[in-house]
C-alpha atoms as a PDB file:
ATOM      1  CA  UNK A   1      12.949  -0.746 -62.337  1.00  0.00           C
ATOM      2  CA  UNK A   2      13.807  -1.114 -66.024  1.00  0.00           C
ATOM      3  CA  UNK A   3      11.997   0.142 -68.832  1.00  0.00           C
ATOM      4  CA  UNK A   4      10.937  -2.847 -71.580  1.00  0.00           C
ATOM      5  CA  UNK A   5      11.322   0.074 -74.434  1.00  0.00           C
ATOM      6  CA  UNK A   6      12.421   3.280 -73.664  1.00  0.00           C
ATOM      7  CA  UNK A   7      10.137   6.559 -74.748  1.00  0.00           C
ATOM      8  CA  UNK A   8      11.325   9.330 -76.432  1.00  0.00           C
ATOM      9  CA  UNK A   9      12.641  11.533 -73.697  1.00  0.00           C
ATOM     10  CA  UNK A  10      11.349  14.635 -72.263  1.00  0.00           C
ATOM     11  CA  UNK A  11      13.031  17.630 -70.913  1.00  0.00           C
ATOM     12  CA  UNK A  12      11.594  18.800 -68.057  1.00  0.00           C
ATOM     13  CA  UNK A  13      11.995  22.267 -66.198  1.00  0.00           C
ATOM     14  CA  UNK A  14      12.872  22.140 -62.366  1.00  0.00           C
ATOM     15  CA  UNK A  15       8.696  22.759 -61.671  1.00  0.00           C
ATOM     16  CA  UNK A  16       7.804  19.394 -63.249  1.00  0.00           C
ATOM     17  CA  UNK A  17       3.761  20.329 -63.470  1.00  0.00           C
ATOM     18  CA  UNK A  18       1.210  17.293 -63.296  1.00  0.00           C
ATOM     19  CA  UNK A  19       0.385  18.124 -66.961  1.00  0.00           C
ATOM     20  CA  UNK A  20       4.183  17.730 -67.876  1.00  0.00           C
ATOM     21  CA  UNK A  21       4.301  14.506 -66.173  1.00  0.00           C
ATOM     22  CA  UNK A  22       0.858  13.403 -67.439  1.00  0.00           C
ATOM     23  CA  UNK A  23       1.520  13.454 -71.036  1.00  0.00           C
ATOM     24  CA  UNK A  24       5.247  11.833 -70.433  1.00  0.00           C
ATOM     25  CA  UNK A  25       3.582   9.082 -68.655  1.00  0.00           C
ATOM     26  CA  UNK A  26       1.249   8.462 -71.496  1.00  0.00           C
ATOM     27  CA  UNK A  27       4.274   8.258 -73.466  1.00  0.00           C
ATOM     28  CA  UNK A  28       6.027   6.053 -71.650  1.00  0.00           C
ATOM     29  CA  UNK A  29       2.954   3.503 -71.263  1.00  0.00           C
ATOM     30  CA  UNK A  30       1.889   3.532 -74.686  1.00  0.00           C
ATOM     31  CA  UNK A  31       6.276   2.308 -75.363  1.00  0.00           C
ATOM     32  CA  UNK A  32       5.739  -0.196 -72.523  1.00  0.00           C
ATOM     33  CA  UNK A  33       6.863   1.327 -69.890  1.00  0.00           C
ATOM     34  CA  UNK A  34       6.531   0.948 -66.616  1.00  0.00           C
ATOM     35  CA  UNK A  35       5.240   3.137 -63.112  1.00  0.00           C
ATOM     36  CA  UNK A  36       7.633   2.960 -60.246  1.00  0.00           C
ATOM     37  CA  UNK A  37       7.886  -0.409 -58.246  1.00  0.00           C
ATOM     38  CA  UNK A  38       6.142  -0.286 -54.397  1.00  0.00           C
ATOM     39  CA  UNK A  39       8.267  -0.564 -51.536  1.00  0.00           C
ATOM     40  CA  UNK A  40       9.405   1.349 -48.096  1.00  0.00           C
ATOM     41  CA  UNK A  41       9.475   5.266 -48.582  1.00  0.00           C
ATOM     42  CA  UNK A  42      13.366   5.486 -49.564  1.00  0.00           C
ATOM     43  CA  UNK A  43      12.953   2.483 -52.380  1.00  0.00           C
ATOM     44  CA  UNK A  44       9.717   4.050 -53.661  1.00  0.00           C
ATOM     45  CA  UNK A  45      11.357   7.218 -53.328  1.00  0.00           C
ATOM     46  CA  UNK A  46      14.560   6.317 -55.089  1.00  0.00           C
ATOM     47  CA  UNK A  47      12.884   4.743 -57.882  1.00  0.00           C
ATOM     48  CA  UNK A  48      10.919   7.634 -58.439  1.00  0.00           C
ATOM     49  CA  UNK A  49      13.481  10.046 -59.144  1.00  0.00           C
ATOM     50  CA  UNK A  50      15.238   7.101 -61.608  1.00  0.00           C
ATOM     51  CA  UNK A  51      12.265   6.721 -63.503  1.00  0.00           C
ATOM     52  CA  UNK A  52      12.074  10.594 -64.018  1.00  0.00           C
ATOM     53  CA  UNK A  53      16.001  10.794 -64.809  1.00  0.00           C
ATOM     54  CA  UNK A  54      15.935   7.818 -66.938  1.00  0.00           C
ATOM     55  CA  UNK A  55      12.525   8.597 -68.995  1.00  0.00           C
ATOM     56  CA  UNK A  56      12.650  12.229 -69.240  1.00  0.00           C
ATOM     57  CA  UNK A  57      16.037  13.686 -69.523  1.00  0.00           C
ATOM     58  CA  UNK A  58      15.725  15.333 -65.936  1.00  0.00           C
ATOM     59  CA  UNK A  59      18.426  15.816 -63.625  1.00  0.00           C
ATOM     60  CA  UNK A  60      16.475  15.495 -60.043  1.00  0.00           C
ATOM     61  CA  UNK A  61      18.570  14.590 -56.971  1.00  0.00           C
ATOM     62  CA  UNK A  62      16.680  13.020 -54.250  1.00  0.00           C
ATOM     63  CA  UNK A  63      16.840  15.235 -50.853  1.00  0.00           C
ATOM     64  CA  UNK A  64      15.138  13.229 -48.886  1.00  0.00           C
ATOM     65  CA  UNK A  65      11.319  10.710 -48.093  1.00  0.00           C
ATOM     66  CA  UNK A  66       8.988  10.873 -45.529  1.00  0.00           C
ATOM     67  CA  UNK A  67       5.493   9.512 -45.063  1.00  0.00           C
ATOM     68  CA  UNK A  68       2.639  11.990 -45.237  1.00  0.00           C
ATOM     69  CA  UNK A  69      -1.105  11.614 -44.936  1.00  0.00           C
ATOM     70  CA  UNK A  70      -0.813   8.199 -46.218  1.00  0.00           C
ATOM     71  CA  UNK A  71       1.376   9.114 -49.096  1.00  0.00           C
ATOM     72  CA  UNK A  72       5.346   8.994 -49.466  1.00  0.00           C
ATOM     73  CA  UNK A  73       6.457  12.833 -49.656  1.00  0.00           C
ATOM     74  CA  UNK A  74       9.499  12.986 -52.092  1.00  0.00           C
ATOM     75  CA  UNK A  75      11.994  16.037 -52.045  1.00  0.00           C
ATOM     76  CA  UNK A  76      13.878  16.306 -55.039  1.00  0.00           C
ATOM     77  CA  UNK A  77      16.888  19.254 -55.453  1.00  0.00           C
ATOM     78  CA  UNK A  78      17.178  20.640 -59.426  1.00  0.00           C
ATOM     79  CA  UNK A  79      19.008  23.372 -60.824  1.00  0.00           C
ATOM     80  CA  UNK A  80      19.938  24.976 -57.502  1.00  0.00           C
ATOM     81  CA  UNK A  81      16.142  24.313 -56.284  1.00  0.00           C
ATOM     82  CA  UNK A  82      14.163  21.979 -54.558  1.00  0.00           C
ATOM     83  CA  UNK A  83      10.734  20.968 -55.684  1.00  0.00           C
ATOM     84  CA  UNK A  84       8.328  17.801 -54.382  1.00  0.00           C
ATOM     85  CA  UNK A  85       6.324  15.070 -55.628  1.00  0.00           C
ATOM     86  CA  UNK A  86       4.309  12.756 -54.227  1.00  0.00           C
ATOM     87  CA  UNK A  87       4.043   8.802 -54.216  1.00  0.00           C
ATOM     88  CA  UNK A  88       1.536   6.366 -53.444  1.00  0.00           C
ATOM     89  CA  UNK A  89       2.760   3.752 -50.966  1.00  0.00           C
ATOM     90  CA  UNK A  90       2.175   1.065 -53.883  1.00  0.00           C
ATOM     91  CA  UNK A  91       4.383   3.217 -56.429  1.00  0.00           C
ATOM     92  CA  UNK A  92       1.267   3.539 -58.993  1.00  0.00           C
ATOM     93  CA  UNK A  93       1.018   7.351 -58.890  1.00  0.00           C
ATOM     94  CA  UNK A  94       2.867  10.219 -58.893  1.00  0.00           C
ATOM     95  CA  UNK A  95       1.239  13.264 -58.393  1.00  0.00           C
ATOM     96  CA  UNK A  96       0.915  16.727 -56.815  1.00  0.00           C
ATOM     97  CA  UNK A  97      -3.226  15.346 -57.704  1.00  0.00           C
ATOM     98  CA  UNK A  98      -2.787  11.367 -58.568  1.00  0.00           C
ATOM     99  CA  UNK A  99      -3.401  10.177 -61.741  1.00  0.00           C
ATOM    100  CA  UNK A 100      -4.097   6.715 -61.717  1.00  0.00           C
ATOM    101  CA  UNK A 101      -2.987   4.069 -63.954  1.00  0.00           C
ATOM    102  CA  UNK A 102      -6.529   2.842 -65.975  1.00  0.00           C
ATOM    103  CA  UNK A 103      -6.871   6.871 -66.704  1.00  0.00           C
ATOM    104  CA  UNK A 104      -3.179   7.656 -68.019  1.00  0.00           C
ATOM    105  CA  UNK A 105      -3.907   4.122 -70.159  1.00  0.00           C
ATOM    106  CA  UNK A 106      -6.954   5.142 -71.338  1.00  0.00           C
ATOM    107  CA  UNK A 107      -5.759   8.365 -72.628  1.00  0.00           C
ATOM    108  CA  UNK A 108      -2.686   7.258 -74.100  1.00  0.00           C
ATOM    109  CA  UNK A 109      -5.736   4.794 -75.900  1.00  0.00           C
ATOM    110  CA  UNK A 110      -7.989   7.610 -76.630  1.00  0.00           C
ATOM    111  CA  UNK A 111      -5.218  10.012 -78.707  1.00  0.00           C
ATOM    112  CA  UNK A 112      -3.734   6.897 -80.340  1.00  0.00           C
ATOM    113  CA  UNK A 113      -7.057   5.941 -81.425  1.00  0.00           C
ATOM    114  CA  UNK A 114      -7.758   9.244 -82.586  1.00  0.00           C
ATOM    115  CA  UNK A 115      -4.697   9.451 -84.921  1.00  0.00           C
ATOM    116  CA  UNK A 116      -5.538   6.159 -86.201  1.00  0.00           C
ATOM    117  CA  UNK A 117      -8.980   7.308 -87.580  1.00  0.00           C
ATOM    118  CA  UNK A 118      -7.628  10.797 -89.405  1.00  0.00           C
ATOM    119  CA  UNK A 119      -7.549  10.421 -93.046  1.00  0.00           C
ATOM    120  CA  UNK A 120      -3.822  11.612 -95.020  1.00  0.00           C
ATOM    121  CA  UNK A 121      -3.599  14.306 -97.025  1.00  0.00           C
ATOM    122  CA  UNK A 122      -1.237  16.822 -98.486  1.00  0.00           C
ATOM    123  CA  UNK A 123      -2.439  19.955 -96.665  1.00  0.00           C
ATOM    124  CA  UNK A 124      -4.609  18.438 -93.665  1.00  0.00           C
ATOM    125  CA  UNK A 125      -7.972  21.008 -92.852  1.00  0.00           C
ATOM    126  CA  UNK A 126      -7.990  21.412 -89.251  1.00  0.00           C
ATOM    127  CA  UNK A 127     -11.933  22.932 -88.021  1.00  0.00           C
ATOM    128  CA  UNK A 128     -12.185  23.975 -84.679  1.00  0.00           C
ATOM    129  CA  UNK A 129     -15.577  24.548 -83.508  1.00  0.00           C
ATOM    130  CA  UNK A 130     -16.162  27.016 -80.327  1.00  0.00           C
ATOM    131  CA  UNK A 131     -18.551  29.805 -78.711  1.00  0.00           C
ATOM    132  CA  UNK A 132     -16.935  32.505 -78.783  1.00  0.00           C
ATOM    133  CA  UNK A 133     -17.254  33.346 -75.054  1.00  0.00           C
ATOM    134  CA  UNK A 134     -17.053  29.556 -73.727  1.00  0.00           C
ATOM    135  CA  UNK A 135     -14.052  29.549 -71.701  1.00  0.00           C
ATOM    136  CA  UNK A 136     -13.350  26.136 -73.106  1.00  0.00           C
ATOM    137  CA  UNK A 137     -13.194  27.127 -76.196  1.00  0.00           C
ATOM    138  CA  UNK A 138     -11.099  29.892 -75.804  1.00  0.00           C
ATOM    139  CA  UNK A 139      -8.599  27.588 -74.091  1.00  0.00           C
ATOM    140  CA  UNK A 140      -8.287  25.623 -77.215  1.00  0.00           C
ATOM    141  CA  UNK A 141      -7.799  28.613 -79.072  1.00  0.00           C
ATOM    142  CA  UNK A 142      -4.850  29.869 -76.975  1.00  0.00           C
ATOM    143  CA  UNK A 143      -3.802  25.833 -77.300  1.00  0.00           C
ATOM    144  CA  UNK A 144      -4.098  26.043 -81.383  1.00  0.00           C
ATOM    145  CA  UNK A 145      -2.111  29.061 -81.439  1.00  0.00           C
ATOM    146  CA  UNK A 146       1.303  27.783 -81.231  1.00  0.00           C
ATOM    147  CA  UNK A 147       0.757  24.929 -83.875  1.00  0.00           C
ATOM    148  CA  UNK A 148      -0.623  27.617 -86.032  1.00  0.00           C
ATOM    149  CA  UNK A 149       2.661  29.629 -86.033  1.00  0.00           C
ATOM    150  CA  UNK A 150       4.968  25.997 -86.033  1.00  0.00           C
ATOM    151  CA  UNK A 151       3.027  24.729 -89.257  1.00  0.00           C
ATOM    152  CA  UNK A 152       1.909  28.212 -91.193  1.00  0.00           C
ATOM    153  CA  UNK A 153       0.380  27.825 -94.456  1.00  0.00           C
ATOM    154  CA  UNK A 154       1.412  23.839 -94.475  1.00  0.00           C
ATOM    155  CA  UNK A 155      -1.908  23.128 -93.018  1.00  0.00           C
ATOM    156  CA  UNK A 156      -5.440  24.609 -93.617  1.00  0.00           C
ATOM    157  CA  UNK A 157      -7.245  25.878 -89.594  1.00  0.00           C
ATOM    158  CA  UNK A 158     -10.048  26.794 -89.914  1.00  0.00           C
ATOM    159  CA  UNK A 159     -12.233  28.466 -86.924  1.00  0.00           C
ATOM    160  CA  UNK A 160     -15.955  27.781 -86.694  1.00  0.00           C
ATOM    161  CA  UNK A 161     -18.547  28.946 -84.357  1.00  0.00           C
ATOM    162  CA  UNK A 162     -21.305  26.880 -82.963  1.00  0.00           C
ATOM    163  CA  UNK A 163     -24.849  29.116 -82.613  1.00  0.00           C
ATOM    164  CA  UNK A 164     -28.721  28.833 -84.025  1.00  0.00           C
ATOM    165  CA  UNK A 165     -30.133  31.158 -86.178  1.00  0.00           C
ATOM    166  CA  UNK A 166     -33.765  31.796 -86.013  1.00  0.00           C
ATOM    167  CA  UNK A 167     -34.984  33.879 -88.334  1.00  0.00           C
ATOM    168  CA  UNK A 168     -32.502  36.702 -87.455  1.00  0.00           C
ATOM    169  CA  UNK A 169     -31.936  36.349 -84.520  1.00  0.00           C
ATOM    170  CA  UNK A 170     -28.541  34.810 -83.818  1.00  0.00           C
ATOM    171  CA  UNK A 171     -28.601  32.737 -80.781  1.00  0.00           C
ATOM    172  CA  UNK A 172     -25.841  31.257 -78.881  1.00  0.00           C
ATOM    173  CA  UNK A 173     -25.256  29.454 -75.399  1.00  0.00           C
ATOM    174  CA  UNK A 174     -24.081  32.257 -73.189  1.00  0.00           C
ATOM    175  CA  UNK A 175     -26.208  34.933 -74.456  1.00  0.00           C
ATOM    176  CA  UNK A 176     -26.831  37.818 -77.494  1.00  0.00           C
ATOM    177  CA  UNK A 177     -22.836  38.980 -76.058  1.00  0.00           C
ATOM    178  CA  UNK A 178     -21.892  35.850 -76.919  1.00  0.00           C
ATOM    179  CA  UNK A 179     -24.275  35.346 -80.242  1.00  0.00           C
ATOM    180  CA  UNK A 180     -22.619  38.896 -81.130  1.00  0.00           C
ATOM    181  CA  UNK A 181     -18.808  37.964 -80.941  1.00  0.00           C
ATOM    182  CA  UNK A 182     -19.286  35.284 -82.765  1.00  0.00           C
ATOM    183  CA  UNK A 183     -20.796  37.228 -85.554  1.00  0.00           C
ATOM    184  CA  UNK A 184     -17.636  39.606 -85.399  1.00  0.00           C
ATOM    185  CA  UNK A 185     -15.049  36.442 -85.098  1.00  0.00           C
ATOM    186  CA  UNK A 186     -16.812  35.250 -88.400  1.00  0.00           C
ATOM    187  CA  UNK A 187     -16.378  39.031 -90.055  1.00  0.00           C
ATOM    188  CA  UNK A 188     -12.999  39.167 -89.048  1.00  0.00           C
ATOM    189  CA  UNK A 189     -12.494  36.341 -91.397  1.00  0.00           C
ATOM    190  CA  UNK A 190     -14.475  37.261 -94.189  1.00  0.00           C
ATOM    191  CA  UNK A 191     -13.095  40.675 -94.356  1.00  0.00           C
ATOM    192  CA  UNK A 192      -9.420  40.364 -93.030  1.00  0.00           C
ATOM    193  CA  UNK A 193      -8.171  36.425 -92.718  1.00  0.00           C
ATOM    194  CA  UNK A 194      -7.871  33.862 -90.625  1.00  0.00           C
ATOM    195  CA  UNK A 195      -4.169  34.964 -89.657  1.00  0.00           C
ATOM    196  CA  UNK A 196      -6.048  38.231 -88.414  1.00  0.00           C
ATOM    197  CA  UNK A 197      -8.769  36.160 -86.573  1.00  0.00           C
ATOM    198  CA  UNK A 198      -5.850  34.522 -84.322  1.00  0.00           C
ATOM    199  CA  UNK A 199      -3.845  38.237 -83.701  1.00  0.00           C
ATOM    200  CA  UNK A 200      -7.728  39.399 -82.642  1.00  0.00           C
ATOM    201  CA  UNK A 201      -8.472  36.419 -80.217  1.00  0.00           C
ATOM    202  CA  UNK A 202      -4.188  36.690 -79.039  1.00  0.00           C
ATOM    203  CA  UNK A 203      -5.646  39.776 -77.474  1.00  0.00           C
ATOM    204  CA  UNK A 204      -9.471  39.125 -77.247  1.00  0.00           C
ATOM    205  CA  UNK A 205      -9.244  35.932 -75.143  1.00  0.00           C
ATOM    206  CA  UNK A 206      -9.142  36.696 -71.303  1.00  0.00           C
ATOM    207  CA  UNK A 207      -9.392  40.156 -71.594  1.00  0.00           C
ATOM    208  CA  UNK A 208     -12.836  41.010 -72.700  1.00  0.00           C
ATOM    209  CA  UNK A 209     -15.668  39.771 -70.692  1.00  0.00           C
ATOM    210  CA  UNK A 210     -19.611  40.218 -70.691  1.00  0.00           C
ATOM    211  CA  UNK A 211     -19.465  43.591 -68.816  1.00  0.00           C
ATOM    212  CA  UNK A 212     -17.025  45.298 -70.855  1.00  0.00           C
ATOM    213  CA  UNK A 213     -17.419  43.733 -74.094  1.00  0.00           C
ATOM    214  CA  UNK A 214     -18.814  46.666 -75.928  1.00  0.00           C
ATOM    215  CA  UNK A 215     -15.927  48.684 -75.644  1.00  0.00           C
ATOM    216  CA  UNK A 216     -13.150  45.932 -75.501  1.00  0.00           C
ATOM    217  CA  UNK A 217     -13.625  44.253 -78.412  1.00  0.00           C
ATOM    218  CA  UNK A 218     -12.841  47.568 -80.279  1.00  0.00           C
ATOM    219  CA  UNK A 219      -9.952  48.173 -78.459  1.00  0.00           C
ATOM    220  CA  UNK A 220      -8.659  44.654 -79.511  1.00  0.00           C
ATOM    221  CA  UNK A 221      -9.287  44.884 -82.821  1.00  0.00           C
ATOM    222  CA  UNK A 222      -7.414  48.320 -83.213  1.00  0.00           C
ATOM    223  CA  UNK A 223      -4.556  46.262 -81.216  1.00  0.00           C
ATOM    224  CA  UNK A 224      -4.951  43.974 -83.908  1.00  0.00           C
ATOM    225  CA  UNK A 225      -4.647  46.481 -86.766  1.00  0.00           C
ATOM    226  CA  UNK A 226      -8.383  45.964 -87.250  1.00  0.00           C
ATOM    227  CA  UNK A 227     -10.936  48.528 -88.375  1.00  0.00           C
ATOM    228  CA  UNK A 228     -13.906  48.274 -86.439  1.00  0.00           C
ATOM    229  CA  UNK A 229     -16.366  50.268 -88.339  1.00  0.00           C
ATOM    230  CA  UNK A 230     -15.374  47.621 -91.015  1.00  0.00           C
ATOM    231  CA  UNK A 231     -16.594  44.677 -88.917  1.00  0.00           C
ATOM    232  CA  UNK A 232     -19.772  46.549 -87.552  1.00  0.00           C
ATOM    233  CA  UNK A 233     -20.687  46.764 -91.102  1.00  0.00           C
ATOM    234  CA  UNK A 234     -19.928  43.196 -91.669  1.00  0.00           C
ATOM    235  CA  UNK A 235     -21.783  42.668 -88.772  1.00  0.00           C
ATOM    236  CA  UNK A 236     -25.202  44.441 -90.134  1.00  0.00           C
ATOM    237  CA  UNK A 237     -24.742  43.009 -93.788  1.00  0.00           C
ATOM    238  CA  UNK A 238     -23.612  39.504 -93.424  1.00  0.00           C
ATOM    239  CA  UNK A 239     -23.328  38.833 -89.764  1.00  0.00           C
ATOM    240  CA  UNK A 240     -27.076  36.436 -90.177  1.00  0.00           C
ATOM    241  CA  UNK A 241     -26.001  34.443 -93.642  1.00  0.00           C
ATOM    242  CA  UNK A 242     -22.444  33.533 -91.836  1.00  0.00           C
ATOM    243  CA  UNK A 243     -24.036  32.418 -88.948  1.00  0.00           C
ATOM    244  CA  UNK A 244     -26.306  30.245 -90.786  1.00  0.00           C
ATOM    245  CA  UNK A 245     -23.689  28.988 -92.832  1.00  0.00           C
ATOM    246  CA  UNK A 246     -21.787  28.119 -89.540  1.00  0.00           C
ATOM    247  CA  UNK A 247     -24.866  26.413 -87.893  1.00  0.00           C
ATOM    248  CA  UNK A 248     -25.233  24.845 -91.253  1.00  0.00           C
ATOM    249  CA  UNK A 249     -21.338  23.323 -91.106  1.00  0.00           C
ATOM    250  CA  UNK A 250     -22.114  22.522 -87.273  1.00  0.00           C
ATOM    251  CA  UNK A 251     -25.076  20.181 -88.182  1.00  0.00           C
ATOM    252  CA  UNK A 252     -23.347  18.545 -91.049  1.00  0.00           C
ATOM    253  CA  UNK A 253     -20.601  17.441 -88.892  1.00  0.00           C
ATOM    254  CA  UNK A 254     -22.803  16.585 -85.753  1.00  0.00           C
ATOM    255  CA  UNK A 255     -20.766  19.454 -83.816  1.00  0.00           C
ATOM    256  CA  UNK A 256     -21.788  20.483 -80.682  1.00  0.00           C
ATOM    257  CA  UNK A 257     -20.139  20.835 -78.354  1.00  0.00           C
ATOM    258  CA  UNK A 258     -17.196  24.024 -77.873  1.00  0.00           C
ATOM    259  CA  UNK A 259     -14.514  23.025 -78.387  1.00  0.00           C
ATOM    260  CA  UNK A 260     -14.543  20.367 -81.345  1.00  0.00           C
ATOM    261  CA  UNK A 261     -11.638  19.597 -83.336  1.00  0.00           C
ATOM    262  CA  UNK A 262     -11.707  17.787 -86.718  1.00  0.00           C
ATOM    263  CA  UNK A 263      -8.673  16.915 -88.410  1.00  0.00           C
ATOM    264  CA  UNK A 264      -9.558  15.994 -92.162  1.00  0.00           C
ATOM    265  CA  UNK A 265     -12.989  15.842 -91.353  1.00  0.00           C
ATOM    266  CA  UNK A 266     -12.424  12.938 -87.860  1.00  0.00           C
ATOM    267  CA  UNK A 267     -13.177  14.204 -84.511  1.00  0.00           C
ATOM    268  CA  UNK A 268      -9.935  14.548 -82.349  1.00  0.00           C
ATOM    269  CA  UNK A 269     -10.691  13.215 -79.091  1.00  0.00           C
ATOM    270  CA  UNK A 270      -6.985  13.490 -77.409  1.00  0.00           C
ATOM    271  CA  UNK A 271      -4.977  15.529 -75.367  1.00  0.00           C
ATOM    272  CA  UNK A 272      -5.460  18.822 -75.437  1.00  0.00           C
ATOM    273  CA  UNK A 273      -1.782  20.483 -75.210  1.00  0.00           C
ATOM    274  CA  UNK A 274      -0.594  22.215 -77.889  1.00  0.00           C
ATOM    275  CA  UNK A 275       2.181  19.494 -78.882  1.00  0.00           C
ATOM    276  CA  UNK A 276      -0.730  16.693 -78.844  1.00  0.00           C
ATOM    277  CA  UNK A 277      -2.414  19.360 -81.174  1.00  0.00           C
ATOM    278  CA  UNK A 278       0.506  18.770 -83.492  1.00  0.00           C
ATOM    279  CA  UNK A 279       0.902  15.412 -83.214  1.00  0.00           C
ATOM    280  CA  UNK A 280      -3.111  14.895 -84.042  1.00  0.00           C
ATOM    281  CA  UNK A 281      -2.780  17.251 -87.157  1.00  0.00           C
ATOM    282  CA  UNK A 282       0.345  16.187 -88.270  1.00  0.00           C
ATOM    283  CA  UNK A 283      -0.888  12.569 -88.491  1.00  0.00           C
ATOM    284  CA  UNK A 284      -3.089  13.365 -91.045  1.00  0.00           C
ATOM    285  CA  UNK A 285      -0.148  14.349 -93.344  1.00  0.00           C
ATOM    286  CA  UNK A 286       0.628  12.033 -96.341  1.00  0.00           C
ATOM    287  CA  UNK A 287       4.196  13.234 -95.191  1.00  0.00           C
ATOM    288  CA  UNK A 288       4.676  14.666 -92.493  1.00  0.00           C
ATOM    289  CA  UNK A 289       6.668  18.321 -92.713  1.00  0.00           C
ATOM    290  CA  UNK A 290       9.986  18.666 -90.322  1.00  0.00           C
ATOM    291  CA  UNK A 291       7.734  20.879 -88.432  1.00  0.00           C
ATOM    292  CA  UNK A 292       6.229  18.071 -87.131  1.00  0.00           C
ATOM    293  CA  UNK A 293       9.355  16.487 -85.273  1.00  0.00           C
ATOM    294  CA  UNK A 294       9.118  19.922 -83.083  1.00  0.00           C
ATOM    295  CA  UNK A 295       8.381  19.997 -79.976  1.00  0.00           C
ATOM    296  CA  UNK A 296       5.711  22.844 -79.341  1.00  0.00           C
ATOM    297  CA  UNK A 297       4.794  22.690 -75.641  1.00  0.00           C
ATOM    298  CA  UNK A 298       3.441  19.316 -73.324  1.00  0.00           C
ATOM    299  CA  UNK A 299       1.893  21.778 -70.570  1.00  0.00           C
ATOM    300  CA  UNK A 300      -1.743  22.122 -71.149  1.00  0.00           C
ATOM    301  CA  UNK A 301      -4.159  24.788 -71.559  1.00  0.00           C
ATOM    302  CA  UNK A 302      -7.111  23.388 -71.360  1.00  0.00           C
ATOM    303  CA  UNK A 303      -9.237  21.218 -68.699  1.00  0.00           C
ATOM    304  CA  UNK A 304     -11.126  18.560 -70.022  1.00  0.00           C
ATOM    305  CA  UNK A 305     -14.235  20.071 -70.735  1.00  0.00           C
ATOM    306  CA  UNK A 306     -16.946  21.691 -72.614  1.00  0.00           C
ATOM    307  CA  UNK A 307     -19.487  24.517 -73.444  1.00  0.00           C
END
């Protein structure tokens, strides 16, 4: 097995997760790379662990092969450890859950395509669109949160919310609970800043749920060094303009869907890991910071899917 043009190399931890290995295939594909070659279970096997060594900066041993349920078994030895992976018989996936080839491709496609279409600017404006309570969304959040701190005040995030206002009533996909947060997200910012809004949802996000919402949220705001009478005023005064101004932005950009993320007003359709995050963002810098040759993190946080 040799490589036509070798990808920039991963390390990799002794648990090598499928989401690890997922985005390093991509990489590897889109540099033409290529999958592990078929043959018996100790060539397929051997090849396997090569093509991690050689691509990825790992330092697996292989243990030992054996056929099961139709696939080869590989154990691997790292770091004082031993882990597995497993092979089809025709070398085309590795996987604790396979991953075939067309979808790794297509992928790959889909975030090169989406850094393609991002417009360069100095200071890139990054709007992410969720529901406050859409577990999606809140994913992406936790995602964002790391290129936040890498990048700082280099690059303009901006959270949105995605609801209907009628009148005044606020309404939002998982209910008045939901149709409520999102009203005290958007106060947050008006009243405090965005840096506060991501210390609040740090704490806010998988914590506070629709039964004990009316009493968490406060606590996470005081966490947060928020004052909560503050926001419940907000709340009362502004809470229906912002939200019309949000379903306003929402409509103008044909959002959605939680979560959406625009980079310099294009709709990101890749990865969703916080270093993809980077890489999508960065590539709408006229020149790119050094914070952008950093590594964040390649595990992701998110499934591939939507409120």
């Amino acid at each position: 097995m040799k490589l036509k043009i070798k990808s920039n190399k991963l390390l990799l931890s002794f648990q090598i997760t499928t989401a690890v290995l997922f985005v390093a295939l991509i990489a590897v594909l889109l540099n033409g790379g290529s999958l592990p070659i078929a043959g018996d279970k100790d060539t397929v096997a051997t090849n396997t662990v090569n093509f991690i060594n050689n691509n990825f900066d790992a330092a697996l041993t292989l243990v030992k092969s054996e056929e099961t349920n139709g696939v080869y078994n590989v154990t691997y030895a790292s770091q004082g450890q031993q882990g597995n992976l497993y092979v089809t018989k025709n070398g085309q996936f590795i996987f604790p859950t396979a991953i075939p080839v067309d979808q790794v491709t297509t992928a790959a496609q889909a975030q090169q395509q989406t850094q393609q279409n991002i417009t360069k600017s100095d200071k890139p404006i990054v709007q992410l669109f969720v529901m406050s309570f859409c577990p999606y969304g809140q994913q992406a959040e936790d995602t964002m949160l790391p290129v936040v701190a890498l990048l700082g005040n280099k690059v303009t995030v901006e959270p949105h919310f995605i609801v209907n206002v009628e009148g005044t009533t606020v309404n939002s996909l998982h209910g008045a609970y939901e149709a409520n947060e999102d009203m005290r997200q958007a106060c947050i910012i008006q009243e405090y800043s965005v840096a506060k809004f991501w210390e609040y949802v740090k704490v806010f996000n998988g914590n506070c749920t629709s039964s004990n919402i009316d009493t968490c949220w406060k606590e996470k705001a005081q966490l947060a060094g928020i004052n909560v009478a503050t926001i419940e005023t907000c709340v009362q005064t502004d809470g229906i303009s912002l939200m019309k101004a949000e379903q306003a932005l929402s409509e103008q950009n044909s959002v959605s869907g939680s979560p959406t993320l625009l980079i310099n007003g294009a709709a990101y359709s890749g990865a969703r890991t916080p270093d993809a995050y980077k890489l999508g963002i960065c590539s709408g810098f006229t020149t790119e910071p050094t914070e952008c040759g950093q590594t964040v993190s390649t595990a992701a946080t998110t499934a591939a899917g939507n409120c």
